[in-house]
Protein backbone atom coordinates (compact mmCIF):
# COMPACT_ATOMS: atom_id res chain seq x y z
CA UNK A 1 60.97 -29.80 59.24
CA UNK A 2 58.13 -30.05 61.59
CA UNK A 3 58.78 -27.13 62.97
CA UNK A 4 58.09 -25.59 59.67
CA UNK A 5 55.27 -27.52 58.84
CA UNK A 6 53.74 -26.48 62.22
CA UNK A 7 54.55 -22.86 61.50
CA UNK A 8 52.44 -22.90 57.68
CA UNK A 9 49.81 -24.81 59.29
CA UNK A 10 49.35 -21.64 62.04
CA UNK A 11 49.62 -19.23 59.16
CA UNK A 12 47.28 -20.75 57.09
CA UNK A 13 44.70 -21.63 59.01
CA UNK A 14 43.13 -17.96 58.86
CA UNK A 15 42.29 -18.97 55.04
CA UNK A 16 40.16 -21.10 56.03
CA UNK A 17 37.11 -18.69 57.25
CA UNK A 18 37.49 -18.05 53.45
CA UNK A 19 36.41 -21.15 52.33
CA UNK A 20 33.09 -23.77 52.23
CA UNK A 21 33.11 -27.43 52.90
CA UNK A 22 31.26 -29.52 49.90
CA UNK A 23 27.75 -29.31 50.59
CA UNK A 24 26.54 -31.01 47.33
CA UNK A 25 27.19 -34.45 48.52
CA UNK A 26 25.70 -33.70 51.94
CA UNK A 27 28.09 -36.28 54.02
CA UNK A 28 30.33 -34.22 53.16
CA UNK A 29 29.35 -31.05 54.99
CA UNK A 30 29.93 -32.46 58.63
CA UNK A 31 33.16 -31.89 58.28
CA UNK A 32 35.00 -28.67 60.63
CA UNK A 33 36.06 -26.54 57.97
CA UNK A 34 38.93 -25.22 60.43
CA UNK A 35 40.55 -28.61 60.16
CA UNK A 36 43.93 -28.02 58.60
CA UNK A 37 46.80 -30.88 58.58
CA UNK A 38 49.95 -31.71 56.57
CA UNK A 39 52.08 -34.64 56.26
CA UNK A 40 55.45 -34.79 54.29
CA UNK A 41 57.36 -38.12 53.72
CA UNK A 42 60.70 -38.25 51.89
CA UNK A 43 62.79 -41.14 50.25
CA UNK A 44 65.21 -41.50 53.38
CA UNK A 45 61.94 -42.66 55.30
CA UNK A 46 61.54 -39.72 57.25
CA UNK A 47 57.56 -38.87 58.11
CA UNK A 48 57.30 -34.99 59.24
CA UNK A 49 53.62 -34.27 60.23
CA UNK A 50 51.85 -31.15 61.46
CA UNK A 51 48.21 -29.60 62.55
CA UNK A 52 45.49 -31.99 62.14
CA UNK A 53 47.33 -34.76 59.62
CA UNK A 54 45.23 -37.78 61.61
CA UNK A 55 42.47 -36.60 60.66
CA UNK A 56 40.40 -39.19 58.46
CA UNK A 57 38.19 -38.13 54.99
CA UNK A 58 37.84 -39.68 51.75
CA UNK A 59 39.73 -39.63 48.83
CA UNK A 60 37.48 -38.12 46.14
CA UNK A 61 39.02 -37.00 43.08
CA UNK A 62 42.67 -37.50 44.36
CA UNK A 63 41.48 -41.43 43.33
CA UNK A 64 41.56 -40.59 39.47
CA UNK A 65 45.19 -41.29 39.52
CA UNK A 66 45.52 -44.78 40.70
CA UNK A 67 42.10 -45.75 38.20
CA UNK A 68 44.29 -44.10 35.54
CA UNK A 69 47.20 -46.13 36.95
CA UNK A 70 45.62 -49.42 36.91
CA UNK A 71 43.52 -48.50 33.47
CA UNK A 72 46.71 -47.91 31.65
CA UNK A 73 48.35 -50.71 33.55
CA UNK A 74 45.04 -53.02 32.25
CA UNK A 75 44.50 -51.68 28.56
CA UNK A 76 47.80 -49.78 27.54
CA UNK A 77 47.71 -45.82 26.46
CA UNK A 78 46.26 -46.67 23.39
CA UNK A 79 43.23 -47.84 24.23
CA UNK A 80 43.05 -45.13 27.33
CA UNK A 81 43.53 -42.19 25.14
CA UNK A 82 41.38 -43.38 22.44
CA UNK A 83 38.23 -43.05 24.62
CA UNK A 84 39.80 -40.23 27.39
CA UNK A 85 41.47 -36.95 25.76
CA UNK A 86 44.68 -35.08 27.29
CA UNK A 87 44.26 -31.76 27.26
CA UNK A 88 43.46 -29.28 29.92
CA UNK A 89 39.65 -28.27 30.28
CA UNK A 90 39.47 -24.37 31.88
CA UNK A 91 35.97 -25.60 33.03
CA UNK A 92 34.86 -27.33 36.27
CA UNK A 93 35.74 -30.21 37.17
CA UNK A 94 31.77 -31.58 36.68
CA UNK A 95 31.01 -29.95 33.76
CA UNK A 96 29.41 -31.48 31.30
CA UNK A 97 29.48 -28.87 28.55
CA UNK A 98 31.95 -30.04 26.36
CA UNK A 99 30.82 -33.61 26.10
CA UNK A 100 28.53 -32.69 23.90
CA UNK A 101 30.14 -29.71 22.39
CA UNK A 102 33.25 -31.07 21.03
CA UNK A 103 33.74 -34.04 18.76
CA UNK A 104 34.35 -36.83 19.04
CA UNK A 105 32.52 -37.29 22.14
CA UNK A 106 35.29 -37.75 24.55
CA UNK A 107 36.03 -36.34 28.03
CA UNK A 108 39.56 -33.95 27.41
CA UNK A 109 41.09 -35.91 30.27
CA UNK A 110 41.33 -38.16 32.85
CA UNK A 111 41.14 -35.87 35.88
CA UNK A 112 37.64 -34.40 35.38
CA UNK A 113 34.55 -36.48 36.44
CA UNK A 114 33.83 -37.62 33.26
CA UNK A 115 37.03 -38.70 32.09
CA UNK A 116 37.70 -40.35 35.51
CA UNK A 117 34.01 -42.64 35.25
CA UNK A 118 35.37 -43.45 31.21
CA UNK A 119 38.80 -44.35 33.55
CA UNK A 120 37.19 -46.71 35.73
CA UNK A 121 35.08 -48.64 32.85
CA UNK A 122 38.24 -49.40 31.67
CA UNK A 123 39.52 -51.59 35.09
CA UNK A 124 39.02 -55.32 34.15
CA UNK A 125 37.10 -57.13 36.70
CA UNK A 126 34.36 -59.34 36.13
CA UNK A 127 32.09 -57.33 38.08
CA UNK A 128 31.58 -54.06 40.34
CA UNK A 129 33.27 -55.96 43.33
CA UNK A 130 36.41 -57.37 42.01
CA UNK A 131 37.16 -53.92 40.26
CA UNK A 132 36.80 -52.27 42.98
CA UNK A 133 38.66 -55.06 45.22
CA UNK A 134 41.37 -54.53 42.06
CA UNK A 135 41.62 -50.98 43.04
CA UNK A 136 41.14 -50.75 46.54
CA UNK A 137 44.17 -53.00 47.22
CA UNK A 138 46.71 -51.13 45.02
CA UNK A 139 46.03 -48.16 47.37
CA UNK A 140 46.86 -50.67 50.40
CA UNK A 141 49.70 -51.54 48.49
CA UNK A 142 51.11 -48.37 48.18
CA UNK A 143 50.19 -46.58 51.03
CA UNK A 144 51.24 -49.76 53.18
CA UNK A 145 48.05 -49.37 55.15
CA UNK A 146 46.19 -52.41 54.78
CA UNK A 147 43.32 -51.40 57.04
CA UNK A 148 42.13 -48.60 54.10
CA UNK A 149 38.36 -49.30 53.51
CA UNK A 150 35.32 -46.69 52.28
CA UNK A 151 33.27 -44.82 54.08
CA UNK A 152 29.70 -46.14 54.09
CA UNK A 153 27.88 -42.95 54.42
CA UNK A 154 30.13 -40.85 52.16
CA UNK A 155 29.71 -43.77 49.38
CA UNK A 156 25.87 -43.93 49.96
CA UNK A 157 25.45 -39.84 50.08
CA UNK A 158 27.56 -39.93 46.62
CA UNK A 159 24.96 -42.66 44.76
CA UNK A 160 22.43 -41.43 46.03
CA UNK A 161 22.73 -37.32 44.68
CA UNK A 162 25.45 -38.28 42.03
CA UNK A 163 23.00 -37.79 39.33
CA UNK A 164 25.30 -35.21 37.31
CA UNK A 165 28.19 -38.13 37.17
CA UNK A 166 24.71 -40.65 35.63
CA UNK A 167 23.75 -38.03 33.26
CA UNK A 168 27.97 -38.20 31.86
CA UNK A 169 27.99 -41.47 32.38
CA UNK A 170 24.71 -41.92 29.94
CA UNK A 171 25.42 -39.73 27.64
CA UNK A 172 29.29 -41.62 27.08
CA UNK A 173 27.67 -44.78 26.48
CA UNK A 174 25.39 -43.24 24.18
CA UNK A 175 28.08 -42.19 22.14
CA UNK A 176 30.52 -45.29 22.58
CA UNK A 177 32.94 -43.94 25.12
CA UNK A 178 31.99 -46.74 28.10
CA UNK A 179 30.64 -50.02 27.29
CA UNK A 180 28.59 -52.16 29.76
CA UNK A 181 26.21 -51.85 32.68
CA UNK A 182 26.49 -47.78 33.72
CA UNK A 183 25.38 -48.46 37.12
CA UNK A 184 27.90 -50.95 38.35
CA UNK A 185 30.49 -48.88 36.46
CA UNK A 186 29.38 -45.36 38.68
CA UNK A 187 29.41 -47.92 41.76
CA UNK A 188 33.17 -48.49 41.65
CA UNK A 189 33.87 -44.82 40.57
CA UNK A 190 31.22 -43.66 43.84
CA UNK A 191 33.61 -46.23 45.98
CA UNK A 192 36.80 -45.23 44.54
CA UNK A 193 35.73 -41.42 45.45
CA UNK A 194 34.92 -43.01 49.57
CA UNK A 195 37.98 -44.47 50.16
CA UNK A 196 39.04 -43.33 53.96
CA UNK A 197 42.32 -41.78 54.44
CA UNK A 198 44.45 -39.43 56.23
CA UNK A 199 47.48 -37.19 55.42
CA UNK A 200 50.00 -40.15 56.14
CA UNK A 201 48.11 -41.91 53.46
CA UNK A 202 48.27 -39.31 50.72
CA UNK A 203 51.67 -38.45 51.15
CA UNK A 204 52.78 -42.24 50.94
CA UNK A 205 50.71 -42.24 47.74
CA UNK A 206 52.71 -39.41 46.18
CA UNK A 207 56.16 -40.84 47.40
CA UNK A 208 55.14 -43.42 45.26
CA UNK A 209 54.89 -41.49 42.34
CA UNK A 210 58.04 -39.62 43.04
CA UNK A 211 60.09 -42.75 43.27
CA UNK A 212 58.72 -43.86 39.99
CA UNK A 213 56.13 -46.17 40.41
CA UNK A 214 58.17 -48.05 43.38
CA UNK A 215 56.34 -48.81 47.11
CA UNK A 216 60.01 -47.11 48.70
CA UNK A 217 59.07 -49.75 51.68
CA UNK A 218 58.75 -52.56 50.14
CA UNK A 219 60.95 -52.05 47.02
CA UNK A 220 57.75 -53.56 44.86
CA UNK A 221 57.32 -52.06 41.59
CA UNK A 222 53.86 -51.76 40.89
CA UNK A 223 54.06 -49.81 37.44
CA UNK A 224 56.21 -48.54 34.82
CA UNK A 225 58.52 -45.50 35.40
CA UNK A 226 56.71 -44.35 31.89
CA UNK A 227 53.09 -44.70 33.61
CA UNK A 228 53.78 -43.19 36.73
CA UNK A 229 55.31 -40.34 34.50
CA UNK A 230 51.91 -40.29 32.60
CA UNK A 231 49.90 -39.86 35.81
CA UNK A 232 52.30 -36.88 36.89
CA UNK A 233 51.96 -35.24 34.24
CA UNK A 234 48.14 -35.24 34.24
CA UNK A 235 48.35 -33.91 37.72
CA UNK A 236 50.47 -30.59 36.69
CA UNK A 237 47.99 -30.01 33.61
CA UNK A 238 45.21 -30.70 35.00
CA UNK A 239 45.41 -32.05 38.89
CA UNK A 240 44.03 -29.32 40.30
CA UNK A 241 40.88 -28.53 38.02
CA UNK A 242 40.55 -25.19 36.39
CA UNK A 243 43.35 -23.49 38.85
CA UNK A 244 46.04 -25.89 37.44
CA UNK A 245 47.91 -23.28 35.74
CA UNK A 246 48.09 -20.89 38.41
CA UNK A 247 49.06 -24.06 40.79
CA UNK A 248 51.80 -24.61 38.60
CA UNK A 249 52.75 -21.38 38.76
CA UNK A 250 52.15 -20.64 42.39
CA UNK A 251 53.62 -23.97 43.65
CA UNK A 252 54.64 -25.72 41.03
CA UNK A 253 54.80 -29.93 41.34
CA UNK A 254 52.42 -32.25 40.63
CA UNK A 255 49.28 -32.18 42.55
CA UNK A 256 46.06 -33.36 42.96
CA UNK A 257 42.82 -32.10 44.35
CA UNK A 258 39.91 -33.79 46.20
CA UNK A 259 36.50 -32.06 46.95
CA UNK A 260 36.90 -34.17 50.48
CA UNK A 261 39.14 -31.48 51.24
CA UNK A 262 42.75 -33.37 50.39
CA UNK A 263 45.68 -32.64 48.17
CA UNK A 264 48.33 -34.82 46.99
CA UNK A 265 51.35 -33.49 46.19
CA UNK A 266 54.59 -35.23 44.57
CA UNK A 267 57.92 -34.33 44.43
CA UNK A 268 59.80 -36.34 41.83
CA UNK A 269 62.62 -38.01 42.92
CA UNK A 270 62.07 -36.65 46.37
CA UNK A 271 59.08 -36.65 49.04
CA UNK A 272 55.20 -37.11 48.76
CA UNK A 273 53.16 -34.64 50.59
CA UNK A 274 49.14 -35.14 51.82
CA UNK A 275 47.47 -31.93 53.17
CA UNK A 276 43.94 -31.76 54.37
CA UNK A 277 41.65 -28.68 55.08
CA UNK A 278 37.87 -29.32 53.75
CA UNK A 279 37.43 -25.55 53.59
CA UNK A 280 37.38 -25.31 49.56
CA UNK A 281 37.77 -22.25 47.06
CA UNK A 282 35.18 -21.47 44.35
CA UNK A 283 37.22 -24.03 42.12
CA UNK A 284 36.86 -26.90 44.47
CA UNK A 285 40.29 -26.53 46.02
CA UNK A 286 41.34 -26.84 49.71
CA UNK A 287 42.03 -22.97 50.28
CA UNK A 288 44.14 -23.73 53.56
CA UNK A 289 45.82 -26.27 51.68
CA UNK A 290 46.57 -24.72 48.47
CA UNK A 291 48.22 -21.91 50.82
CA UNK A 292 50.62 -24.42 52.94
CA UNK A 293 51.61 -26.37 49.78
CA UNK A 294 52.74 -22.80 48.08
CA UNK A 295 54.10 -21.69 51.50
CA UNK A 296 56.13 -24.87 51.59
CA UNK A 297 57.52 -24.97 48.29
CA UNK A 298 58.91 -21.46 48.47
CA UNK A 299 60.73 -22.31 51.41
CA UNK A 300 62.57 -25.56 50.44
CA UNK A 301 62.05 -24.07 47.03
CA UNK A 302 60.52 -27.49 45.50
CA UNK A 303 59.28 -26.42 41.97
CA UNK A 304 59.69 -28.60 38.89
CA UNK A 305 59.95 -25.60 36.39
């Protein structure tokens, strides 16, 4: 297997002069946009890793779906999917167009900016800290890495030029989507976002999800086979922004994207896979990333459909 993975990695890494790291949360444009890494981990406890899988960065939007986890886990679907839609977007992942457009007010889903901030004002805590705390160790939990903490500069970079996530954020409370102090509500959505990981990491996260809401290490069930089902199938509608059709097309299993330049992907019933390469595509995307993770499914031919 690592032989393989060390082959895609070499194959791919050309795509990567294709791509741009995120410049519009300026921390995030130190990072070497030739970086590529994978790591796959499977149910038998097997860890294959290849190309630059130590590397560290944060989780970004690959955190939307533990908060939807623990949201659902805190408030049932009910409540969730009265204030967060379900349906696919076909705009970017920070637009803020249909907010206002459609009605009711109500982000389409949980894996867009603003559905993910309506997400986290749903985690009970009785303040910014213990939400976060909340949060923060369910990703220790799962990934079995208890040493998981944010990175300072990415967190501070992100509050201080989020002002596009403020102006959703605002405009939900306006209309009755998220209750309570905005501010402390964008803090634990700007921390979620810095959490510091590396491929290892993701991957454990999505063996998680492929093994039903169950930490395969420690046997602990953390959530419902129905809710871990829920966040799946988020992450093949709508996982990968506005290129989640062609995803599931091209690659076909439940993913999800981070601007940091990570990807989770899940197997069910299988492996978890974490692949880094901060070079993105116009949709936000990890090009090199995108192209090992369809690479690797045609060869052990892993698609759900």
């Amino acid at each position: 297997m690592e032989e393989l993975l060390q082959k895609l990695i070499i194959k791919n890494r050309e795509l990567t002069q294709k791509g741009e790291v995120a410049s519009y949360i300026p921390a995030l444009a130190k990072a070497n946009p030739q970086n590529l890494g994978i790591c796959v981990t499977d149910l038998d406890g097997n860890i294959y890793k290849a190309g630059d899988y130590d590397k560290k960065f944060t989780l970004q939007s690959i955190s939307k779906t533990i908060s939807l986890m623990l949201a659902l886990m805190d408030n049932g679907e009910e409540k969730v999917f009265e204030r967060v839609g379900m349906e696919p977007t076909g705009d970017p992942f920070n637009s803020i167009v249909k907010l206002e457009t459609i009605r009711p007010s109500k982000p389409l889903n949980p894996m867009i900016n603003a559905g993910a901030i309506a997400v986290t004002s749903m985690i009970k805590g009785e303040n910014a800290d213990e939400k976060f705390e909340r949060l923060l160790n369910l990703f220790r939990k799962i990934t079995g890495n208890k040493e998981l903490e944010i990175d300072s500069e990415i967190y501070l970079s992100e509050k201080k030029t989020g002002d596009r996530n403020r102006a959703m954020a605002y405009f939900m409370r306006d209309v009755g989507i998220i209750e309570g102090n905005v501010e402390e509500i964008l803090d634990v959505y700007f921390r979620q976002c810095s959490i510091k990981v590396d491929c290892i990491d993701i991957a454990k996260i999505g063996l998680f999800l492929a093994n039903k809401g169950v930490v395969p290490d420690t046997k602990e069930k953390i959530t419902t086979e129905h809710i871990a089902r829920v966040v799946k199938t988020f992450m093949v509608t709508c996982g990968m922004y506005n290129a989640s059709g062609e995803f599931a097309i091209k690659v076909g299993i439940p993913a999800k994207s981070g601007v940091g330049g990570g990807i989770l992907g899940v197997v069910p019933h299988k492996m978890g896979i974490g692949v880094y390469g901060p070079a993105l595509d116009k949709k936000g995307n990890s090009i090199g990333g995108y192209g090992v993770l369809r690479d690797l499914s045609n060869e052990l031919n892993l698609s759900i459909f």
